[in-house]
N, C-alpha and C. Protein backbone atom coordinates (compact mmCIF):
# COMPACT_ATOMS: atom_id res chain seq x y z
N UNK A 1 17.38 5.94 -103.72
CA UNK A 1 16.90 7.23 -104.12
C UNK A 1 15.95 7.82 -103.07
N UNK A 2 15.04 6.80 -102.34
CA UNK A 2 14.37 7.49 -101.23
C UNK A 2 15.11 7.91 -100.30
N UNK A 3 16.19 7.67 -100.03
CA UNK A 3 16.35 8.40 -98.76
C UNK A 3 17.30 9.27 -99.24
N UNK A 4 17.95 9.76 -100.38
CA UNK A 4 18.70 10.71 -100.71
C UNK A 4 17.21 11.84 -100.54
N UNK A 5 15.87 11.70 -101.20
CA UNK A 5 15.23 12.22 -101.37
C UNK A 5 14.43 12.75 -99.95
N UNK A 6 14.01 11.90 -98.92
CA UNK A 6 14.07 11.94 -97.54
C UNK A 6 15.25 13.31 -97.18
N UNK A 7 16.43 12.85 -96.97
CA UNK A 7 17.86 13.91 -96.63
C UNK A 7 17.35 15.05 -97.40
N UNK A 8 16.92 15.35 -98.70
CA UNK A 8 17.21 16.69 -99.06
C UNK A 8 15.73 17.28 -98.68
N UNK A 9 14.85 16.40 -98.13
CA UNK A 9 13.66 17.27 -97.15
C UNK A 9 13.60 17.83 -96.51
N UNK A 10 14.66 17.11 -95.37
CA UNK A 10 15.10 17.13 -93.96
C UNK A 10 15.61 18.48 -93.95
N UNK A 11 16.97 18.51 -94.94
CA UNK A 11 17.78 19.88 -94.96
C UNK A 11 17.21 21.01 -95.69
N UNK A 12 16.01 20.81 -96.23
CA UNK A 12 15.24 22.19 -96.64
C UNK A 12 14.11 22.52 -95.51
N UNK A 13 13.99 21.67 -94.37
CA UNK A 13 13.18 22.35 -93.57
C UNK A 13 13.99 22.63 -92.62
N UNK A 14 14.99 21.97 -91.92
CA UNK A 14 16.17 22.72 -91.24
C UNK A 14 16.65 24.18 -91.74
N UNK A 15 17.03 24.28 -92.75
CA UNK A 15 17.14 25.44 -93.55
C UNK A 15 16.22 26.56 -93.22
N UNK A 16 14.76 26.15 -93.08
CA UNK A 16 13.82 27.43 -92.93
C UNK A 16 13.30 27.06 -91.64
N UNK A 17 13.89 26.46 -90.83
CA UNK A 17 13.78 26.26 -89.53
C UNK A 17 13.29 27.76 -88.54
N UNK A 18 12.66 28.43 -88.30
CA UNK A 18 13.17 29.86 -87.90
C UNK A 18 13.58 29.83 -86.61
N UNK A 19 13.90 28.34 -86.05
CA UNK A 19 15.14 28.48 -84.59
C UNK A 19 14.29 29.50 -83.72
N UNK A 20 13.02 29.38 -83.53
CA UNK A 20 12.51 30.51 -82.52
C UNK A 20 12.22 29.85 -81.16
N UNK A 21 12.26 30.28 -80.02
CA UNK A 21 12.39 29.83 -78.43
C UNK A 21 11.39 28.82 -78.67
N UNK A 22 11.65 28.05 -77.41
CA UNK A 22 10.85 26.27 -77.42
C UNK A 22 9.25 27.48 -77.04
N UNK A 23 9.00 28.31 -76.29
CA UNK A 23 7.70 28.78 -76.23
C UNK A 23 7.21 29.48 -77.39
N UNK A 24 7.42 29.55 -78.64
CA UNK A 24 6.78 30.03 -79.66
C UNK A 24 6.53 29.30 -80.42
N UNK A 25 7.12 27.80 -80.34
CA UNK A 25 7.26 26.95 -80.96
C UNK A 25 5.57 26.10 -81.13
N UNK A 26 4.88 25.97 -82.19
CA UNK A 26 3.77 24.96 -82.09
C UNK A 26 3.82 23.43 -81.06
N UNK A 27 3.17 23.38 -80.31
CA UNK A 27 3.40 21.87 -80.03
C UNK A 27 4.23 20.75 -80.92
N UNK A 28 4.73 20.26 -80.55
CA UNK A 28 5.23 18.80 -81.78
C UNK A 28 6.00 18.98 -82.68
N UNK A 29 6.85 20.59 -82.67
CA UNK A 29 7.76 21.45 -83.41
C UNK A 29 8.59 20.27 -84.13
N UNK A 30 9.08 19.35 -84.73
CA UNK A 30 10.28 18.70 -84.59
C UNK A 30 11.87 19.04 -85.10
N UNK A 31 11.92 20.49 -84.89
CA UNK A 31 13.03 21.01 -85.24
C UNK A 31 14.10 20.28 -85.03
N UNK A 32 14.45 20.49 -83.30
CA UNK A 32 15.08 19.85 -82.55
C UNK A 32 15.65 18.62 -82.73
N UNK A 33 14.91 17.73 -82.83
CA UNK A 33 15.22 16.49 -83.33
C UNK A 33 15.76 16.10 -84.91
N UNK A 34 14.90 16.83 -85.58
CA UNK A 34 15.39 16.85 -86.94
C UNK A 34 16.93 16.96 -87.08
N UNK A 35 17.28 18.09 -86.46
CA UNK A 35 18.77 18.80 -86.16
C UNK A 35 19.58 17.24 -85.33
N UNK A 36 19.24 17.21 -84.49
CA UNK A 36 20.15 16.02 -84.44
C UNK A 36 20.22 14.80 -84.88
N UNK A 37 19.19 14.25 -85.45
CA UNK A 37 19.09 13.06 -86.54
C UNK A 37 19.66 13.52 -87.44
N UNK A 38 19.79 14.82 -88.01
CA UNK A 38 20.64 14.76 -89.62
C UNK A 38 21.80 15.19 -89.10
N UNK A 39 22.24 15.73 -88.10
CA UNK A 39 23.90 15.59 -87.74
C UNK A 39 24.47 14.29 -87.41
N UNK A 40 23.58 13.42 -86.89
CA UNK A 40 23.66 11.90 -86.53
C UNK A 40 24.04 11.57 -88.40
N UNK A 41 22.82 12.07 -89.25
CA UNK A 41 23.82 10.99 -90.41
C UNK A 41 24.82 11.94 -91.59
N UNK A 42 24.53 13.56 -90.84
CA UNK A 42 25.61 13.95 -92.07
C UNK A 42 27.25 13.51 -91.71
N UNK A 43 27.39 13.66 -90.08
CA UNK A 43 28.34 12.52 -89.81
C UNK A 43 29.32 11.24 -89.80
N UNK A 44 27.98 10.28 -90.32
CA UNK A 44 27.99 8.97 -90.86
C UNK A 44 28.37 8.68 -91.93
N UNK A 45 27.71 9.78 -93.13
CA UNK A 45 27.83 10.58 -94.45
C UNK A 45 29.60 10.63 -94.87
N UNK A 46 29.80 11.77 -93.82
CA UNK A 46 30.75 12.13 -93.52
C UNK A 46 32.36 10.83 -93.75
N UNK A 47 31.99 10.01 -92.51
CA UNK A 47 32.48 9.12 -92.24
C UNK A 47 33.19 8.15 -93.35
N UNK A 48 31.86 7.52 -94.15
CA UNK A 48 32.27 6.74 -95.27
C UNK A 48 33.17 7.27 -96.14
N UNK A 49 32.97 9.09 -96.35
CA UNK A 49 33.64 9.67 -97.42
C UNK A 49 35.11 9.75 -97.33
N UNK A 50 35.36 9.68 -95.89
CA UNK A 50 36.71 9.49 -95.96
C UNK A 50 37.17 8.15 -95.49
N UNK A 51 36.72 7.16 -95.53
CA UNK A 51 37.06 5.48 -95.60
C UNK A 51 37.24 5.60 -97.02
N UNK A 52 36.34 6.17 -97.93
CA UNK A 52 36.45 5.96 -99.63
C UNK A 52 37.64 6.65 -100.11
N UNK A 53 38.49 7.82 -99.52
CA UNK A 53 39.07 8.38 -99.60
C UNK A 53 40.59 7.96 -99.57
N UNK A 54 40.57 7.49 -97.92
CA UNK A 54 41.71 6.43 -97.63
C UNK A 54 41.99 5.54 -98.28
N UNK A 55 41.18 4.84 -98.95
CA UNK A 55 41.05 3.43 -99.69
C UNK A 55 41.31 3.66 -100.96
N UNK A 56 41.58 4.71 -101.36
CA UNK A 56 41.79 5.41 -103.29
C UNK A 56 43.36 5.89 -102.90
């Protein structure tokens, strides 16, 4: 449950991300990263769903 709960953090601050240039950005922004750690596991996510898929 924590990390379902973690994931739906992640994608509500991605969500209001406002994607503004790296110079407007506060120091230590972690947009950036955020964005590719949760494509890293919606991916992964991804992945299993269709192993579970194949396998039914």
């Amino acid at each position: 449950m924590a990390v379902f709960t973690a994931a739906a953090a992640l994608l509500r601050h991605l969500r209001t991300d406002p994607l503004l240039p790296a110079e407007l950005l506060p120091p230590g922004w972690p947009g950036d990263e955020l964005r590719t750690r949760y494509s890293a596991h919606a991916r992964s996510v991804q992945g299993l769903i269709r192993e579970l898929a194949a396998a039914n």
